[in-house]
Protein backbone atom coordinates (compact mmCIF):
# COMPACT_ATOMS: atom_id res chain seq x y z
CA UNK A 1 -23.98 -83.52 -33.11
CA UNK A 2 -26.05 -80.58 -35.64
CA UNK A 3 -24.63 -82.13 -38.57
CA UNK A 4 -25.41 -85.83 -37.63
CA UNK A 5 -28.44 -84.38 -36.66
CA UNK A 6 -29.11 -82.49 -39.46
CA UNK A 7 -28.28 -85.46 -42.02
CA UNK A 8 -31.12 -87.83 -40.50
CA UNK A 9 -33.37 -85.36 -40.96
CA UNK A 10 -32.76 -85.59 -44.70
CA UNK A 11 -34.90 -88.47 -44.27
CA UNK A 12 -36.29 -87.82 -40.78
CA UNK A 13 -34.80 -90.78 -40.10
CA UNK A 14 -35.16 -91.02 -35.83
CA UNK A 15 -33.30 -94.31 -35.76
CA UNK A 16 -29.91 -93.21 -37.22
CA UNK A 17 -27.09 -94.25 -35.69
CA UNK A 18 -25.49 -91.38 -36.44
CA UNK A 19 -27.36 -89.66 -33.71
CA UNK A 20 -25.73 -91.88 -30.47
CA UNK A 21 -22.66 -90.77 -31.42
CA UNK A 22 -22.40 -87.32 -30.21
CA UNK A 23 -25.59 -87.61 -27.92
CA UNK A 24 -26.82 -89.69 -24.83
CA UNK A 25 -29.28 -89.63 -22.65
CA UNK A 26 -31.69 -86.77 -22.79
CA UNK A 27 -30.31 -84.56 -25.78
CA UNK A 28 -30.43 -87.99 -27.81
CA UNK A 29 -34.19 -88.19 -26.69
CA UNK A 30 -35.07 -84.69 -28.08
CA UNK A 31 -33.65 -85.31 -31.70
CA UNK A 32 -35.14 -88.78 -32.02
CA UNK A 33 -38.87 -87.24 -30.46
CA UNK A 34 -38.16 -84.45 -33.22
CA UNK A 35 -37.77 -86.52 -36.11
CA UNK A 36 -39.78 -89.48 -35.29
CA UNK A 37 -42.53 -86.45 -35.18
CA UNK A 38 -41.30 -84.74 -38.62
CA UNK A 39 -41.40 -88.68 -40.21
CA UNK A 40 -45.15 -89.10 -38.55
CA UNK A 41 -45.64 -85.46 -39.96
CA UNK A 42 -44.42 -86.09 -43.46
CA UNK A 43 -41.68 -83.36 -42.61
CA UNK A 44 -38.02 -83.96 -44.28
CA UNK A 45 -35.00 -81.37 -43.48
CA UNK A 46 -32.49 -80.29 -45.78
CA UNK A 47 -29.78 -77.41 -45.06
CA UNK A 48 -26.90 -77.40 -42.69
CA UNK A 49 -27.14 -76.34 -38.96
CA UNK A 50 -25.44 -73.02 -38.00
CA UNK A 51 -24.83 -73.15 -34.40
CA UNK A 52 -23.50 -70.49 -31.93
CA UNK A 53 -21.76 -72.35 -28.97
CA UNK A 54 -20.58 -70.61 -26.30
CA UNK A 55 -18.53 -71.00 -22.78
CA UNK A 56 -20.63 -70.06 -19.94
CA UNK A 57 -18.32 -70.82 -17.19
CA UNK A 58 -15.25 -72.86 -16.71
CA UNK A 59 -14.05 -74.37 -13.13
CA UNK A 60 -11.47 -74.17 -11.94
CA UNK A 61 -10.71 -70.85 -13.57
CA UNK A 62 -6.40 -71.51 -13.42
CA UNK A 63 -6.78 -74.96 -15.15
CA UNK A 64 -10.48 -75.82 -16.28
CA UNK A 65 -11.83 -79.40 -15.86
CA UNK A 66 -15.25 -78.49 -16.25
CA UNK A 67 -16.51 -76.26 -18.88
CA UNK A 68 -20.33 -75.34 -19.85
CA UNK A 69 -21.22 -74.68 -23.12
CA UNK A 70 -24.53 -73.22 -24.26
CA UNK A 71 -25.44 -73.90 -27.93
CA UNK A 72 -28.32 -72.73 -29.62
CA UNK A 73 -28.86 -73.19 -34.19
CA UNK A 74 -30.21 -70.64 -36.51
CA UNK A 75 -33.63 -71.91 -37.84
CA UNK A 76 -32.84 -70.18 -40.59
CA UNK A 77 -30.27 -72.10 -42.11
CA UNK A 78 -32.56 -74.83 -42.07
CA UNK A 79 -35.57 -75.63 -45.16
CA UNK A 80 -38.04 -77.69 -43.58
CA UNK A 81 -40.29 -79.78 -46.44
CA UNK A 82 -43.15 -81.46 -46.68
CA UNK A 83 -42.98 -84.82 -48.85
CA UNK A 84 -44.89 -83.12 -51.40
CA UNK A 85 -42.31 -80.07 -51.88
CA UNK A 86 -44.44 -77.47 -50.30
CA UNK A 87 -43.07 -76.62 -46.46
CA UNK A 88 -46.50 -77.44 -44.29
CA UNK A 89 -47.70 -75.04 -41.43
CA UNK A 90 -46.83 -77.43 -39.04
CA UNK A 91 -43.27 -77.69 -39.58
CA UNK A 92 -43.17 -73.76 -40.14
CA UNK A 93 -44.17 -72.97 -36.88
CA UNK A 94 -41.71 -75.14 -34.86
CA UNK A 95 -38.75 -73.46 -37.14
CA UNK A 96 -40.09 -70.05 -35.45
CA UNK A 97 -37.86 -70.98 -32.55
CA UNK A 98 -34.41 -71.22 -31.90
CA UNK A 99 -33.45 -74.19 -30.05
CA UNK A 100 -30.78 -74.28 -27.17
């Protein structure tokens, strides 16, 4: 889902269809919100996602069928740029965070 994620934002390109195919629903609703904004921003992405999943429970414990993951991606890992070249305040500040 990062990387698909990460390669339509080489274009900030909110209507790839790489993006439905590891995300529904409400996480698919973030990304394309995100880059639609970076595209109405000027904003482009380049850089690969690091991520840091990890298992926050499991049910039942003997033989899971549910597991919950919590995921979160290194901001900095990622160069966020401006059409001109230079990386604009805008786009600086929403790196700041991590997001999970």
């Amino acid at each position: 889902m990062w990387t698909d994620f990460a390669t339509a934002g080489h274009t900030s390109n909110w209507k790839s269809p790489l993006l439905s195919q590891h995300a529904t629903a409400y996480a698919l609703q973030v990304m394309q919100k995100s880059l639609y904004t970076d595209h109405k921003d000027g904003v482009i992405t380049k850089g690969s996602p690091i991520d840091h999943p990890t298992v926050k429970s499991a049910s039942p414990a003997d033989d899971p069928t549910i597991v919950i993951i919590a995921d979160s991606v290194a901001p900095a890992s990622i160069l966020r740029l401006g059409c001109s070249g230079v990386t604009p305040t805008v786009a600086a500040a929403r790196m700041g965070q991590r997001r999970r």
